[in-house]
PDB file of N, CA and C in Angstrom:
ATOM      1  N   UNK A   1      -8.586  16.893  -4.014  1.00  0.00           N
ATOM      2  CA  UNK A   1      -9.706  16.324  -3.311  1.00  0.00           C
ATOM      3  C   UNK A   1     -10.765  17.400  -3.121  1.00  0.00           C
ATOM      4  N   UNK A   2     -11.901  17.079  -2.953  1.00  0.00           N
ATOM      5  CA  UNK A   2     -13.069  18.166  -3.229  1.00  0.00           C
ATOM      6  C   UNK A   2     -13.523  18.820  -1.870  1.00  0.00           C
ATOM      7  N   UNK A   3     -14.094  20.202  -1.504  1.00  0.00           N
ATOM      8  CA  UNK A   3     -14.463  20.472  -0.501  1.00  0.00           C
ATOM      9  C   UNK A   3     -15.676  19.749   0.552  1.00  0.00           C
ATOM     10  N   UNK A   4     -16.047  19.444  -0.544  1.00  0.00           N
ATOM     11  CA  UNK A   4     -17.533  18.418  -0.029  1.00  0.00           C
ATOM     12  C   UNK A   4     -17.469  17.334   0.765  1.00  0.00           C
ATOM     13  N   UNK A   5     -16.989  17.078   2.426  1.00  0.00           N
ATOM     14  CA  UNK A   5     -16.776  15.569   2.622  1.00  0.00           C
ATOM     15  C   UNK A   5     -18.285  15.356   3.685  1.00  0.00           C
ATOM     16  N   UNK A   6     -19.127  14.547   3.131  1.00  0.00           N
ATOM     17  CA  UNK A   6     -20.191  13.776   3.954  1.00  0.00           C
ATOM     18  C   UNK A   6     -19.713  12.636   5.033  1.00  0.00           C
ATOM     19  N   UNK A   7     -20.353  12.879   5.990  1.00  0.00           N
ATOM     20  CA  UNK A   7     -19.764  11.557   7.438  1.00  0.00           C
ATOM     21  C   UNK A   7     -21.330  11.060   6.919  1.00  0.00           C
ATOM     22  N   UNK A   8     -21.330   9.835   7.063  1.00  0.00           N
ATOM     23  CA  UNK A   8     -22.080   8.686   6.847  1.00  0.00           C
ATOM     24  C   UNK A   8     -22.178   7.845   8.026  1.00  0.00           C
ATOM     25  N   UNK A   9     -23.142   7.495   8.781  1.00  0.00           N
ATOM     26  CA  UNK A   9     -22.984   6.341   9.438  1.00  0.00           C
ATOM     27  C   UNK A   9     -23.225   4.714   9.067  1.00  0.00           C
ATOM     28  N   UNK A  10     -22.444   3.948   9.381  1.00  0.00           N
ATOM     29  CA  UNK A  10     -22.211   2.847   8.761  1.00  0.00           C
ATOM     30  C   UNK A  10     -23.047   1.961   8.234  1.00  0.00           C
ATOM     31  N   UNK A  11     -24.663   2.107   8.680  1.00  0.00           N
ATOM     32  CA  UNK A  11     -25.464   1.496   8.515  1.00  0.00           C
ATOM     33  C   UNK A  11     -26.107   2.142   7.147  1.00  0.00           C
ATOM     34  N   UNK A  12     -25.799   4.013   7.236  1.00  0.00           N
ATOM     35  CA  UNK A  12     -26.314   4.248   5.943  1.00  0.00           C
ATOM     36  C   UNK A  12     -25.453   3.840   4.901  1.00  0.00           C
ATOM     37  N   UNK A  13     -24.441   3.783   4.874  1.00  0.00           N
ATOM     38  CA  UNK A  13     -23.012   3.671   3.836  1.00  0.00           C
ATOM     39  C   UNK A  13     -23.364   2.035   3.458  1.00  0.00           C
ATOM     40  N   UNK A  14     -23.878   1.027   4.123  1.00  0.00           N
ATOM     41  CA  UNK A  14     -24.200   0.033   3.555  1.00  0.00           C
ATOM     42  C   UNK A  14     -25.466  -0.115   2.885  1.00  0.00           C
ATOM     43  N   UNK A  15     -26.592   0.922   3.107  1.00  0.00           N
ATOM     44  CA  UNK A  15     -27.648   0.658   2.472  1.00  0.00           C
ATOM     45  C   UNK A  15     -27.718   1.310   1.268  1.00  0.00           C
ATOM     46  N   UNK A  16     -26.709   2.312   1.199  1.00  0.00           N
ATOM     47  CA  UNK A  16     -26.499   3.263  -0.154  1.00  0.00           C
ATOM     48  C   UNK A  16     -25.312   3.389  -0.444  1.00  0.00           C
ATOM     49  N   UNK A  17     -24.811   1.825  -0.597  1.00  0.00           N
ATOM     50  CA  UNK A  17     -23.312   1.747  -1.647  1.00  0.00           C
ATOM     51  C   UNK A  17     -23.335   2.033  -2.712  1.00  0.00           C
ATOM     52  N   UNK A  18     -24.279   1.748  -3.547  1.00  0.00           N
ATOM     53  CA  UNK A  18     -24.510   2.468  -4.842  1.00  0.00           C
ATOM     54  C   UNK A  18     -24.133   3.406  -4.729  1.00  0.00           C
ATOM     55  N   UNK A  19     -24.922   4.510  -3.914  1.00  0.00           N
ATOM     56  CA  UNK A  19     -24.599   6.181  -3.793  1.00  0.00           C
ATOM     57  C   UNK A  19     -23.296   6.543  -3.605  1.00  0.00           C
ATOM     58  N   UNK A  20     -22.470   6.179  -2.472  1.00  0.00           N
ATOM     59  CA  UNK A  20     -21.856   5.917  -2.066  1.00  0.00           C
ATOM     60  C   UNK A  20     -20.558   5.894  -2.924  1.00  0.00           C
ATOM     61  N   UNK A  21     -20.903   4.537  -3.448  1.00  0.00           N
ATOM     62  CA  UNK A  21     -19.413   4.995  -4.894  1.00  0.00           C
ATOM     63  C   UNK A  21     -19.971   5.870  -5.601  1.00  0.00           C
ATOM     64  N   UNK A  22     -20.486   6.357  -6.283  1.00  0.00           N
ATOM     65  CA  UNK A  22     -20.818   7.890  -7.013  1.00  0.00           C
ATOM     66  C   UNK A  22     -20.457   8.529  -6.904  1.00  0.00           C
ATOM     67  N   UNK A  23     -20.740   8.544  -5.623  1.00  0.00           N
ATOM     68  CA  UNK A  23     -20.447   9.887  -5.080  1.00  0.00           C
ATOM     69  C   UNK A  23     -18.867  10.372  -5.032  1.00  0.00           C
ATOM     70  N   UNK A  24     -18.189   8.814  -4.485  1.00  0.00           N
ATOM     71  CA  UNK A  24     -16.926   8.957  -4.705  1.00  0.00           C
ATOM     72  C   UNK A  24     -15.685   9.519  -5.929  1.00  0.00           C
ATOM     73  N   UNK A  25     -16.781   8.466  -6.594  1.00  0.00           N
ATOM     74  CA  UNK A  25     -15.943   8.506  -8.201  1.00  0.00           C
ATOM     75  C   UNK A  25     -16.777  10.455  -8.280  1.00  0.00           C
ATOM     76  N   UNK A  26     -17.240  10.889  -8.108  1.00  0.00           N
ATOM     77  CA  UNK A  26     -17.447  12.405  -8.705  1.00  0.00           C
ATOM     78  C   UNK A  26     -16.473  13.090  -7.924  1.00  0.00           C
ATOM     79  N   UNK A  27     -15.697  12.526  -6.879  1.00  0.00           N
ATOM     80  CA  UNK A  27     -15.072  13.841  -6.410  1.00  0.00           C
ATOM     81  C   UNK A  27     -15.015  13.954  -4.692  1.00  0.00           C
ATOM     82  N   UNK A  28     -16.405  13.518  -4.214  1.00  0.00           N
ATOM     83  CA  UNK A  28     -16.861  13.857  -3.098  1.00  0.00           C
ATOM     84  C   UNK A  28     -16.635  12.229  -2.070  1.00  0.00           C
ATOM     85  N   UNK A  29     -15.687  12.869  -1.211  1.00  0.00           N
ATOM     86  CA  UNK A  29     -15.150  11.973  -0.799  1.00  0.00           C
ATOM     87  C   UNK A  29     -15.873  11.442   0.449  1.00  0.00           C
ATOM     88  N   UNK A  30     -16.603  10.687   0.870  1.00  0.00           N
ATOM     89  CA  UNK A  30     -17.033   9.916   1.972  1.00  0.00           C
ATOM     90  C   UNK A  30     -16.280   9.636   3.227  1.00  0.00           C
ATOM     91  N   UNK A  31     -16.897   9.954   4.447  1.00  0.00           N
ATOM     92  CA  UNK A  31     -16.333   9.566   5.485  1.00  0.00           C
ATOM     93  C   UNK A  31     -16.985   8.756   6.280  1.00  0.00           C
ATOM     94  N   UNK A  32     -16.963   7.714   6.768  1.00  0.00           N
ATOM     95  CA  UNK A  32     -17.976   6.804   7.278  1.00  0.00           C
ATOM     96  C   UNK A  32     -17.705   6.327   8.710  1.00  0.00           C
ATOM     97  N   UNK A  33     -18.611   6.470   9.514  1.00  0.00           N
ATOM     98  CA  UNK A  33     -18.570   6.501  10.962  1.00  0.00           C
ATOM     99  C   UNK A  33     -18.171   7.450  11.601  1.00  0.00           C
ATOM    100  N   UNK A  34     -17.950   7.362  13.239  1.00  0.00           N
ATOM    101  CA  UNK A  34     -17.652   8.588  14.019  1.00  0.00           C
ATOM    102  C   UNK A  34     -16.441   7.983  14.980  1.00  0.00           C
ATOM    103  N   UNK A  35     -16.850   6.916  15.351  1.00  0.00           N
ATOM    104  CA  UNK A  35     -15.680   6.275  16.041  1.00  0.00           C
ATOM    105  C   UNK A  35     -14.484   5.258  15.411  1.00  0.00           C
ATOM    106  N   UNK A  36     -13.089   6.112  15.441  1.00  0.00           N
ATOM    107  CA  UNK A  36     -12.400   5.213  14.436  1.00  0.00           C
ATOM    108  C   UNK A  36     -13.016   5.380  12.745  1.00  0.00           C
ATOM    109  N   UNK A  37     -13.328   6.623  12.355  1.00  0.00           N
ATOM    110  CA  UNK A  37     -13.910   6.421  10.740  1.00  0.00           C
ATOM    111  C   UNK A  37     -12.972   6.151  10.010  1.00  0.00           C
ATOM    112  N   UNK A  38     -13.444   5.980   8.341  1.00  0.00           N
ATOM    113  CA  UNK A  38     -13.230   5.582   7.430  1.00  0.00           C
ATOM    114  C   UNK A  38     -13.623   6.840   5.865  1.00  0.00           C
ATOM    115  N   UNK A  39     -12.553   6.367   5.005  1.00  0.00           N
ATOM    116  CA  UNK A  39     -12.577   7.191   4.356  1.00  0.00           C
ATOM    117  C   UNK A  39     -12.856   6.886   2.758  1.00  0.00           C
ATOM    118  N   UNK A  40     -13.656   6.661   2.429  1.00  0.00           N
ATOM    119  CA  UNK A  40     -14.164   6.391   0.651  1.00  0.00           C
ATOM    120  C   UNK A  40     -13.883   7.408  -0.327  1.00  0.00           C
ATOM    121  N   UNK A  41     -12.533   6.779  -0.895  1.00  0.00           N
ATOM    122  CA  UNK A  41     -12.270   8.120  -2.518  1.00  0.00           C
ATOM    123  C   UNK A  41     -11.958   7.615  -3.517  1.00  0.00           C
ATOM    124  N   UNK A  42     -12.265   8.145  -4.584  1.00  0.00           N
ATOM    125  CA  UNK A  42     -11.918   7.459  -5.591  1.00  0.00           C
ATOM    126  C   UNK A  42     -10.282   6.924  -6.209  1.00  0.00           C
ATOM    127  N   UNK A  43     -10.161   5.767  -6.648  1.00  0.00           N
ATOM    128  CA  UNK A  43      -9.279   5.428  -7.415  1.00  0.00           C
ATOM    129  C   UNK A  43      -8.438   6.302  -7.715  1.00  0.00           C
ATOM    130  N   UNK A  44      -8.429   7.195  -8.185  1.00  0.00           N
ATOM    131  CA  UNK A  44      -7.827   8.090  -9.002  1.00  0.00           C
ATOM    132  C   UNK A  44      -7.887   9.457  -8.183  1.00  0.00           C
ATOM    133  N   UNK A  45      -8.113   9.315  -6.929  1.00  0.00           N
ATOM    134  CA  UNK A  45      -7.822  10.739  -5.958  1.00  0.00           C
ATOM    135  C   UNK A  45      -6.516   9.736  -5.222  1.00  0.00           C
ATOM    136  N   UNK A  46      -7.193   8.580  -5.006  1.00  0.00           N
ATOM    137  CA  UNK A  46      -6.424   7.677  -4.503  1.00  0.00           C
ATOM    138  C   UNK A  46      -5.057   7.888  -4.491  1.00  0.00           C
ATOM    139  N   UNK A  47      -4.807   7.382  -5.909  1.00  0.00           N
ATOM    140  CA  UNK A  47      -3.182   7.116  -6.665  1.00  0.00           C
ATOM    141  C   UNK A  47      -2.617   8.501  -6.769  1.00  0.00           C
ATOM    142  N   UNK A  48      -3.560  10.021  -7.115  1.00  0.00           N
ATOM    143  CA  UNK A  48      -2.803  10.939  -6.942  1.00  0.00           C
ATOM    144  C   UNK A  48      -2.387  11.451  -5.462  1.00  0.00           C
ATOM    145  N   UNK A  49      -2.859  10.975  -4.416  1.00  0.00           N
ATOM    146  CA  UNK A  49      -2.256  11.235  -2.833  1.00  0.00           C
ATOM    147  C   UNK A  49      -1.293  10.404  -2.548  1.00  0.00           C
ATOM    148  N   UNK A  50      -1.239   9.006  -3.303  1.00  0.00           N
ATOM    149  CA  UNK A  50       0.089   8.550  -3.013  1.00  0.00           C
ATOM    150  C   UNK A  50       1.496   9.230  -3.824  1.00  0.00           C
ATOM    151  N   UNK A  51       0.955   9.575  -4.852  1.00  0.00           N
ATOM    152  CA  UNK A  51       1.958   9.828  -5.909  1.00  0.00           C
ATOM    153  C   UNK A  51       2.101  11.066  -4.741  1.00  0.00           C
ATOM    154  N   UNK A  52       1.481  11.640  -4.748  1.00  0.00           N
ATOM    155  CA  UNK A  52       2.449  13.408  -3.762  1.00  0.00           C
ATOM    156  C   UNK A  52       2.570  12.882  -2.829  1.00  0.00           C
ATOM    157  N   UNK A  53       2.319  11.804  -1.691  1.00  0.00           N
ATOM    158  CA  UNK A  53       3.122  11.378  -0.762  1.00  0.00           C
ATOM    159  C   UNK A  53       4.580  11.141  -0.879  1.00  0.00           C
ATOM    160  N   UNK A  54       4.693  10.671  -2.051  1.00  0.00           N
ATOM    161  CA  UNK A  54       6.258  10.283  -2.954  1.00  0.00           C
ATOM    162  C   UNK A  54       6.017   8.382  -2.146  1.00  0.00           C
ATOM    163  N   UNK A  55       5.375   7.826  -2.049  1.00  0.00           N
ATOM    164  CA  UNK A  55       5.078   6.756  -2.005  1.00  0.00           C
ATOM    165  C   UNK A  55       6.037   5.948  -2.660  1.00  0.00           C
ATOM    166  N   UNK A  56       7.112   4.992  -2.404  1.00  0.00           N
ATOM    167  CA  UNK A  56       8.038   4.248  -3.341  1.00  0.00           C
ATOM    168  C   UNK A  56       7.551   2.964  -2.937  1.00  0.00           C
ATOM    169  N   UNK A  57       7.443   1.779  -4.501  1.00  0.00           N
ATOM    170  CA  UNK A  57       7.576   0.579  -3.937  1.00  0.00           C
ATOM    171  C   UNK A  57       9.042   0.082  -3.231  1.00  0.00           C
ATOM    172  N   UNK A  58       8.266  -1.301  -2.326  1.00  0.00           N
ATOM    173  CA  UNK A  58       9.014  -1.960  -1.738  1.00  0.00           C
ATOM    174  C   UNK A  58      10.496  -2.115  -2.367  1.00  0.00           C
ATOM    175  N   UNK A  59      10.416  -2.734  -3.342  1.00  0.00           N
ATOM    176  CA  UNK A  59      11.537  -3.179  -4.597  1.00  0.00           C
ATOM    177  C   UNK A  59      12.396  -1.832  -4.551  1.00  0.00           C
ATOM    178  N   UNK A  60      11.590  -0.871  -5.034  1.00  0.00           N
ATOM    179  CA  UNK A  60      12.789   0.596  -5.305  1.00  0.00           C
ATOM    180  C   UNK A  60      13.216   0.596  -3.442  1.00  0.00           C
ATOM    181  N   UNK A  61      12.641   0.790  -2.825  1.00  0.00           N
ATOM    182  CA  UNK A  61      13.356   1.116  -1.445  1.00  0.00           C
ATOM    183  C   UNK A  61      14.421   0.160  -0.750  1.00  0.00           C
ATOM    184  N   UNK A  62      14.237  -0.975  -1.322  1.00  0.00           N
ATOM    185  CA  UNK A  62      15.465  -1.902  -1.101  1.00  0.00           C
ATOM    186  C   UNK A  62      16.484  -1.881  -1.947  1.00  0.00           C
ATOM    187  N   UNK A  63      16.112  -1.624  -2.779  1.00  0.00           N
ATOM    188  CA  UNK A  63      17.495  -1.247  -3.474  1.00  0.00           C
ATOM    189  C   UNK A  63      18.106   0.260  -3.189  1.00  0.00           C
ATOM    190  N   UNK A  64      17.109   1.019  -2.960  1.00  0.00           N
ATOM    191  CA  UNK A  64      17.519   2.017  -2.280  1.00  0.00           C
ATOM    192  C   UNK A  64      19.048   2.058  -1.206  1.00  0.00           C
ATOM    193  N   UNK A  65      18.034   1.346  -0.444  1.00  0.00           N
ATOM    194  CA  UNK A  65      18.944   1.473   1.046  1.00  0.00           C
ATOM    195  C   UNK A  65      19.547   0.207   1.179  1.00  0.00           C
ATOM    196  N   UNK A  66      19.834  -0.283   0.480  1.00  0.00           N
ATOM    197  CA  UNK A  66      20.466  -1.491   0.807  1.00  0.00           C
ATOM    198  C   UNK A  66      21.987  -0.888   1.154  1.00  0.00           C
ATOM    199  N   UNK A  67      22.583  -1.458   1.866  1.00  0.00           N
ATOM    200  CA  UNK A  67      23.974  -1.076   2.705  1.00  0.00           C
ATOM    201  C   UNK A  67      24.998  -1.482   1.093  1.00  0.00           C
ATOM    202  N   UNK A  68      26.102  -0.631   1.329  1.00  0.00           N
ATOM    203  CA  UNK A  68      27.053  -0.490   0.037  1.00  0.00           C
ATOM    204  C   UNK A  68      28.399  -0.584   0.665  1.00  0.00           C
ATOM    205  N   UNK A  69      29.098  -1.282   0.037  1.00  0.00           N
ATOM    206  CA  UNK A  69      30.209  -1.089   0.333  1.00  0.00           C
ATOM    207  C   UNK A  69      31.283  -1.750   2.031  1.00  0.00           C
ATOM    208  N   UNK A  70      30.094  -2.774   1.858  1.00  0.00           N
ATOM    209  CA  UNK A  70      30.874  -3.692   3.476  1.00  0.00           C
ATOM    210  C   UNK A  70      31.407  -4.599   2.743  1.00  0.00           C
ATOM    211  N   UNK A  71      32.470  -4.771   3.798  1.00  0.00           N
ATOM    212  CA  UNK A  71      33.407  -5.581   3.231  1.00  0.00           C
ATOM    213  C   UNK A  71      32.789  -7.547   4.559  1.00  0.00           C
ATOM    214  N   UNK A  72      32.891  -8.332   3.406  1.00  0.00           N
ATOM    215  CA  UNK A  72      31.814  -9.242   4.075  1.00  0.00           C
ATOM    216  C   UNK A  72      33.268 -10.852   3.713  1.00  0.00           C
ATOM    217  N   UNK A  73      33.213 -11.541   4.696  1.00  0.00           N
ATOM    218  CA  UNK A  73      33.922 -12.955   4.264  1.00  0.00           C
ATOM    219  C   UNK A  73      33.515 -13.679   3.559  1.00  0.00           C
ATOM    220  N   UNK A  74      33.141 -14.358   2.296  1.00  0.00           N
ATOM    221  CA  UNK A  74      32.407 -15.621   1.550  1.00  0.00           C
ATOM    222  C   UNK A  74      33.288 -16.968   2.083  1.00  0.00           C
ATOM    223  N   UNK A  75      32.428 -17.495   2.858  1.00  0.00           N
ATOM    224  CA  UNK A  75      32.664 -18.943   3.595  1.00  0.00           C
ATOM    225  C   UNK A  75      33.222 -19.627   1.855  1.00  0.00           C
ATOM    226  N   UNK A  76      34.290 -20.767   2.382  1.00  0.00           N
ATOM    227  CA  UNK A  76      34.781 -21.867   1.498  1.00  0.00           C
ATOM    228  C   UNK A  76      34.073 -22.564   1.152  1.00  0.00           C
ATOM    229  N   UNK A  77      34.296 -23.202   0.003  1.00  0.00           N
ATOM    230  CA  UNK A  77      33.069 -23.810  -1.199  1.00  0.00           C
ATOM    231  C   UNK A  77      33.226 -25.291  -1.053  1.00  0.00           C
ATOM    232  N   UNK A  78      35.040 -25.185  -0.126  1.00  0.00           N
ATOM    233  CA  UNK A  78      35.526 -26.973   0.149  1.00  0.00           C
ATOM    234  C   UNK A  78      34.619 -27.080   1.976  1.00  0.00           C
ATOM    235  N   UNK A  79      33.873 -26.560   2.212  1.00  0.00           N
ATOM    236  CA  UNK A  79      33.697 -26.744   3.633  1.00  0.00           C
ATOM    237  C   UNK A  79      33.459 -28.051   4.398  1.00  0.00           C
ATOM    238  N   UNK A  80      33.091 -29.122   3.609  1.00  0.00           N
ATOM    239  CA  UNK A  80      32.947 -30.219   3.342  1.00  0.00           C
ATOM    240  C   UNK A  80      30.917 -30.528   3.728  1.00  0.00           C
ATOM    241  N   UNK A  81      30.926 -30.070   3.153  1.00  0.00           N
ATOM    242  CA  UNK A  81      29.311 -29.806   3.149  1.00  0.00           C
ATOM    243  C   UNK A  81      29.137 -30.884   2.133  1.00  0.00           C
ATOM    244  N   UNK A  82      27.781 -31.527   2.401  1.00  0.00           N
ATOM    245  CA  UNK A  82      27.278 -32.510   1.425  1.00  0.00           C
ATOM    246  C   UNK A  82      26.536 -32.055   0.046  1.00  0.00           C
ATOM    247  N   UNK A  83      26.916 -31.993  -1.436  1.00  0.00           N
ATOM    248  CA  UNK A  83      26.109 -31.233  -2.411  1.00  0.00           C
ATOM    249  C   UNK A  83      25.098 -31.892  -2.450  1.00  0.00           C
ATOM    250  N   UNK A  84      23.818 -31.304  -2.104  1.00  0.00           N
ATOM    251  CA  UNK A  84      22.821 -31.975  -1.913  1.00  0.00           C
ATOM    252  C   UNK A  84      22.153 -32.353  -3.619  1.00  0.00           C
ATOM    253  N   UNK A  85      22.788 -31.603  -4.877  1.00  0.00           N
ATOM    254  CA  UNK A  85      22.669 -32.174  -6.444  1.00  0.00           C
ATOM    255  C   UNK A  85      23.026 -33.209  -6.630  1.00  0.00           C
ATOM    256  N   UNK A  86      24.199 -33.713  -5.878  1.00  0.00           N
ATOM    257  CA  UNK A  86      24.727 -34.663  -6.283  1.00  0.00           C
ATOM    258  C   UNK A  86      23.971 -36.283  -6.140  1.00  0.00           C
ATOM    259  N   UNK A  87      23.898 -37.089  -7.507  1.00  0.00           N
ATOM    260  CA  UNK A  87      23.130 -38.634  -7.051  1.00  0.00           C
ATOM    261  C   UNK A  87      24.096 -39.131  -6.104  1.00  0.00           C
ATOM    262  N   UNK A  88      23.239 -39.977  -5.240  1.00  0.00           N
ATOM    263  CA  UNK A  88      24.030 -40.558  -4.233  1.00  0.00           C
ATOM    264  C   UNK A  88      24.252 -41.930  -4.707  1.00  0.00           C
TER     265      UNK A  88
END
């Protein structure tokens, strides 16, 4: 990420979105407002701060941690439950 970060106030950041992404996509990352701000970077500063976060999808982390090895009862298949496939 680049040394250069501009604070913007919100009213300018909407009148110079054009600029604004430019500026982004070159490098120079935007900060917008003072209270509660916001942060404009490019795509591709983006995906490389998640990637060194070690960021995992949802999918890999559930399979991750999913619990291994409990021993669990499977209820009876005669329970007399109605098959709801079946024509009546």
């Amino acid at each position: 990420m680049s040394e250069h970060v501009s604070i913007w106030s919100v009213p300018d950041a909407k009148a110079k979105l054009s600029e604004l992404l430019r500026r982004a996509r070159k490098g120079e990352s935007q900060v917008i407002g003072t209270q509660d701000p916001c942060v404009v970077l490019s795509m591709a500063e983006f995906n490389e701060l998640r990637r060194k976060a070690g960021e995992v999808h949802l999918g890999h982390w559930l399979v991750e941690n999913t619990p291994r090895g409990l021993d669990f009862e499977v209820p009876e298949r005669s329970s007399g439950r109605r098959n709801l496939f079946e024509a009546d």
